[in-house]
Protein backbone atom coordinates (compact mmCIF):
# COMPACT_ATOMS: atom_id res chain seq x y z
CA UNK A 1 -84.78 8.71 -66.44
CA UNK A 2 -83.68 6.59 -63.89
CA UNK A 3 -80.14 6.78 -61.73
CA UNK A 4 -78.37 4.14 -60.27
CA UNK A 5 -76.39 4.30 -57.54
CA UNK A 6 -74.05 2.20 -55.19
CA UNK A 7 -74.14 2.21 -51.62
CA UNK A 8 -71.64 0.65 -49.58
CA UNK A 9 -72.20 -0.76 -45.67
CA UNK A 10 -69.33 0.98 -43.35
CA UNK A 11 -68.31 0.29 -39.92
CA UNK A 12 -68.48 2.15 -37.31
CA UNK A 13 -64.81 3.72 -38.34
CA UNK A 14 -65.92 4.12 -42.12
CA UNK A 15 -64.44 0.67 -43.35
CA UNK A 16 -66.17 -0.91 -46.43
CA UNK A 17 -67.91 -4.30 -45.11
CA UNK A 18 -68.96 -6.83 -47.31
CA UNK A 19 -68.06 -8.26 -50.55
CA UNK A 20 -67.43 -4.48 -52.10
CA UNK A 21 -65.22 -3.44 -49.61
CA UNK A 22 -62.82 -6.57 -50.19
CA UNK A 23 -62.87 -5.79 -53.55
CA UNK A 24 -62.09 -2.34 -53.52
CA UNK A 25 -59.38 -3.00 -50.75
CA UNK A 26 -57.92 -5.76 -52.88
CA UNK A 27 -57.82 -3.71 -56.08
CA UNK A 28 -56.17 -0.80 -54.07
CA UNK A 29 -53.58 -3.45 -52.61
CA UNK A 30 -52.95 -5.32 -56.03
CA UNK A 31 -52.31 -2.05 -57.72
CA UNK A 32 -49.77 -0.50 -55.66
CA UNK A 33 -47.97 -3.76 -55.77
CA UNK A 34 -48.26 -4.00 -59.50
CA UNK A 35 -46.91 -0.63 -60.03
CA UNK A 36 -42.68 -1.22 -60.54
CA UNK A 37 -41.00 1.86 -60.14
CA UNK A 38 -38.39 2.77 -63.28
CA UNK A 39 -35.47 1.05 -63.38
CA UNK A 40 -32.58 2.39 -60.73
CA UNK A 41 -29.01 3.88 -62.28
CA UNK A 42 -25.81 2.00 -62.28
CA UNK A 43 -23.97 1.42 -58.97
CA UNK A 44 -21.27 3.81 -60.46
CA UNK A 45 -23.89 6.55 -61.04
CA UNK A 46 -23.68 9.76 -58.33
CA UNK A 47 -26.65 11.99 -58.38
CA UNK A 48 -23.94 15.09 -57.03
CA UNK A 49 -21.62 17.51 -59.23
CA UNK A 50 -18.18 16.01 -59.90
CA UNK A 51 -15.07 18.11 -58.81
CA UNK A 52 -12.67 19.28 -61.79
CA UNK A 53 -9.73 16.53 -61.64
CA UNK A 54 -6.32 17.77 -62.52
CA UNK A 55 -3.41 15.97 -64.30
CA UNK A 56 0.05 17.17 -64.39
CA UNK A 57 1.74 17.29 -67.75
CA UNK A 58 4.77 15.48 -68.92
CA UNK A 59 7.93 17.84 -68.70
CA UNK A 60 7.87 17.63 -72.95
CA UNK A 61 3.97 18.87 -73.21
CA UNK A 62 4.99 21.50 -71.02
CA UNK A 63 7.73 22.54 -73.14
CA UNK A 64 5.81 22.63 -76.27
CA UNK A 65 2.22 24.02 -75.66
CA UNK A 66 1.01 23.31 -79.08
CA UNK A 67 2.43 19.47 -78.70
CA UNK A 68 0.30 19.03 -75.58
CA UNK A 69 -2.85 20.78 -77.19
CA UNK A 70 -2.84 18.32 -80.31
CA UNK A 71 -2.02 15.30 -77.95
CA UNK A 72 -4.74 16.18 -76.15
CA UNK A 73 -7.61 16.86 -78.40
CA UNK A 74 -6.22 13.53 -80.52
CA UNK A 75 -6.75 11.51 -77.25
CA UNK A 76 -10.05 12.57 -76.85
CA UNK A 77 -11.14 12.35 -80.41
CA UNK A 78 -10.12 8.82 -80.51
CA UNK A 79 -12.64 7.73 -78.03
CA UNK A 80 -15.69 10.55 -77.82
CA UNK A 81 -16.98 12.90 -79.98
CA UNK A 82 -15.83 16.71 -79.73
CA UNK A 83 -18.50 18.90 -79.43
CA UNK A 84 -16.61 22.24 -78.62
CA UNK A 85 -13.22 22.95 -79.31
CA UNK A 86 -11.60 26.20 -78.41
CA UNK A 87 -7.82 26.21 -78.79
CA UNK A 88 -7.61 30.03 -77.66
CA UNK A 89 -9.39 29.84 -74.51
CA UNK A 90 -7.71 26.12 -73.73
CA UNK A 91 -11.60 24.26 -74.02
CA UNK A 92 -12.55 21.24 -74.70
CA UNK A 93 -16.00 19.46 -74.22
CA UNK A 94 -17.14 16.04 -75.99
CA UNK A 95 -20.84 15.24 -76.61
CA UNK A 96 -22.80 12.86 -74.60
CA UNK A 97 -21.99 9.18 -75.42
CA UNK A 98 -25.33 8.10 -74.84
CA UNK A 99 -26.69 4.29 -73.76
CA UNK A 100 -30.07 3.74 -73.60
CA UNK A 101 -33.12 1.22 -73.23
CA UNK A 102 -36.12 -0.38 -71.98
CA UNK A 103 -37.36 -1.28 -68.83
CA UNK A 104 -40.70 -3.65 -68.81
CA UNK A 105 -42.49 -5.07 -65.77
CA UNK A 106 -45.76 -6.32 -65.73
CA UNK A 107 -47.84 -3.38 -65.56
CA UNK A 108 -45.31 -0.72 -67.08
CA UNK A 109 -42.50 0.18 -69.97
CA UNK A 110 -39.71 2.64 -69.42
CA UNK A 111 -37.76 3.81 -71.49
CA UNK A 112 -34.10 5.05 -70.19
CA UNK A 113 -30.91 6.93 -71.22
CA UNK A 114 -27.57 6.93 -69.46
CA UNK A 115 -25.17 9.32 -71.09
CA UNK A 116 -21.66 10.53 -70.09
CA UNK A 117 -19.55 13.44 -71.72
CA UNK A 118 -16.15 14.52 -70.53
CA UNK A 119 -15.02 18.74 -70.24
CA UNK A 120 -11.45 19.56 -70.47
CA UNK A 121 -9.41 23.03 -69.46
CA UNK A 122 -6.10 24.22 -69.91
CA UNK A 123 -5.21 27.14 -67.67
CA UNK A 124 -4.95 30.65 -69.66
CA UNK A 125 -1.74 31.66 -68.32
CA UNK A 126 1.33 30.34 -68.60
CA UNK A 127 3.24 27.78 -67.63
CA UNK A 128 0.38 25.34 -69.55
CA UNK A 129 1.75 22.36 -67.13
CA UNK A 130 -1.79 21.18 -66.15
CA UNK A 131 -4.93 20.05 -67.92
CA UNK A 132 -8.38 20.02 -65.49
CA UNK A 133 -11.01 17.15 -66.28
CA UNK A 134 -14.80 16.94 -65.25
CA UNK A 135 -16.71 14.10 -66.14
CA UNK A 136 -20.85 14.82 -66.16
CA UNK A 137 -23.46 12.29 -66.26
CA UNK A 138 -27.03 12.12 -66.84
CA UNK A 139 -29.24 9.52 -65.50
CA UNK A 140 -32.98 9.16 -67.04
CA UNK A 141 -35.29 6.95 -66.32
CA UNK A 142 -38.50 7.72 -67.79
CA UNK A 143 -40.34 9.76 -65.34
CA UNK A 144 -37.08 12.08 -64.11
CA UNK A 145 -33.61 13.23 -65.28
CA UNK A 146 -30.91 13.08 -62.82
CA UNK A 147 -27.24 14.78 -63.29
CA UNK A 148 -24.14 13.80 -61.92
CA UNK A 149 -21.15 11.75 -62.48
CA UNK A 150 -20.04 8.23 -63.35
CA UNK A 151 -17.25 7.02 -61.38
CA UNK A 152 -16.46 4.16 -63.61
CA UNK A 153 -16.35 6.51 -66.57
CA UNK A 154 -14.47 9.00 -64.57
CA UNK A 155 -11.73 6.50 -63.54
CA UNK A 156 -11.66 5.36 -67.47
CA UNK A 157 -11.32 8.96 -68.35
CA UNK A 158 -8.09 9.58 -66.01
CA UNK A 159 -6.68 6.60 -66.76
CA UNK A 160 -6.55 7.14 -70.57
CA UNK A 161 -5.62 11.23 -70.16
CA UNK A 162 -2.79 9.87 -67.29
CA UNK A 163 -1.55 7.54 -69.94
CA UNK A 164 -1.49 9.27 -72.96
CA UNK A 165 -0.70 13.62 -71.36
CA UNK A 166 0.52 13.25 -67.61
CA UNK A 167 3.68 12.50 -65.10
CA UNK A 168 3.34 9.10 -63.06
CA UNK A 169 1.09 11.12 -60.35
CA UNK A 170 -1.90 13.93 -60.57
CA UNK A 171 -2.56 15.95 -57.76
């Protein structure tokens, strides 16, 4: 039986010489490059846990708790789907709305989701004059999963629950 084997000149510091050694550098060189990382998140996208938001409610909502409950959970169901609902404890949180799809370089294909959800409280005791908002986020992009917050989303998400619950200012 017979083995073959490869030798390869070096320097005098261990570098290949010869036709090999450019080779093997040039394949080590050509593949980093090749190599595109995944895709990076929108500019909006912050990898960091968003603060709970609070709007104050319109002197009617506050007057009628059960008003500002159902204007509430109608204003959400319009645009996002509820996932929990809890009128006792004041609760609401929406599913992820979920965008997704493919990066492809060269050399790779990734695969990534982007998906947003919203969480809602009303206090437990009364006067119910405020509703708290957090907005969550999660970033993936193939290789890793990233949680956070969307400030574009975020700012959509105010905007709608200032229109539609709150006075002309949160705090």
């Amino acid at each position: 039986m017979s083995t073959w084997s490869l030798q390869m000149k070096v320097n005098s510091r261990g570098a290949p010489l010869g036709l090999l050694g450019l080779v093997a550098v040039t394949l080590s060189v050509t593949l980093s490059a090749c190599m595109s990382y995944p895709p990076i998140p929108p500019s909006t996208f912050v990898a960091a846990l968003a603060g709970w938001k609070t709007i104050e409610l319109r002197p009617e909502l506050i007057a009628d708790p059960n008003q500002a409950w159902q204007t509430t959970v109608d204003s959400v169901a319009m645009n996002w789907p509820i996932e929990v609902l809890d009128k006792d404890s004041g609760y609401i949180r929406t599913g992820y709305i979920v965008t997704s799809g493919t990066h492809v370089s060269e050399q790779w294909q990734y695969y990534w989701t982007y998906s947003s959800r919203l969480i809602l409280k009303f206090p437990t005791g009364n006067p119910k004059d405020t509703v708290t908002v957090k907005t969550e986020t999660v970033w993936c992009n193939g290789r890793a999963t990233f949680g956070g917050y969307d400030t574009g989303f975020s700012e959509d998400v105010m905007s709608l629950l200032h229109g539609r619950l709150g006075r002309t200012g949160g705090r």
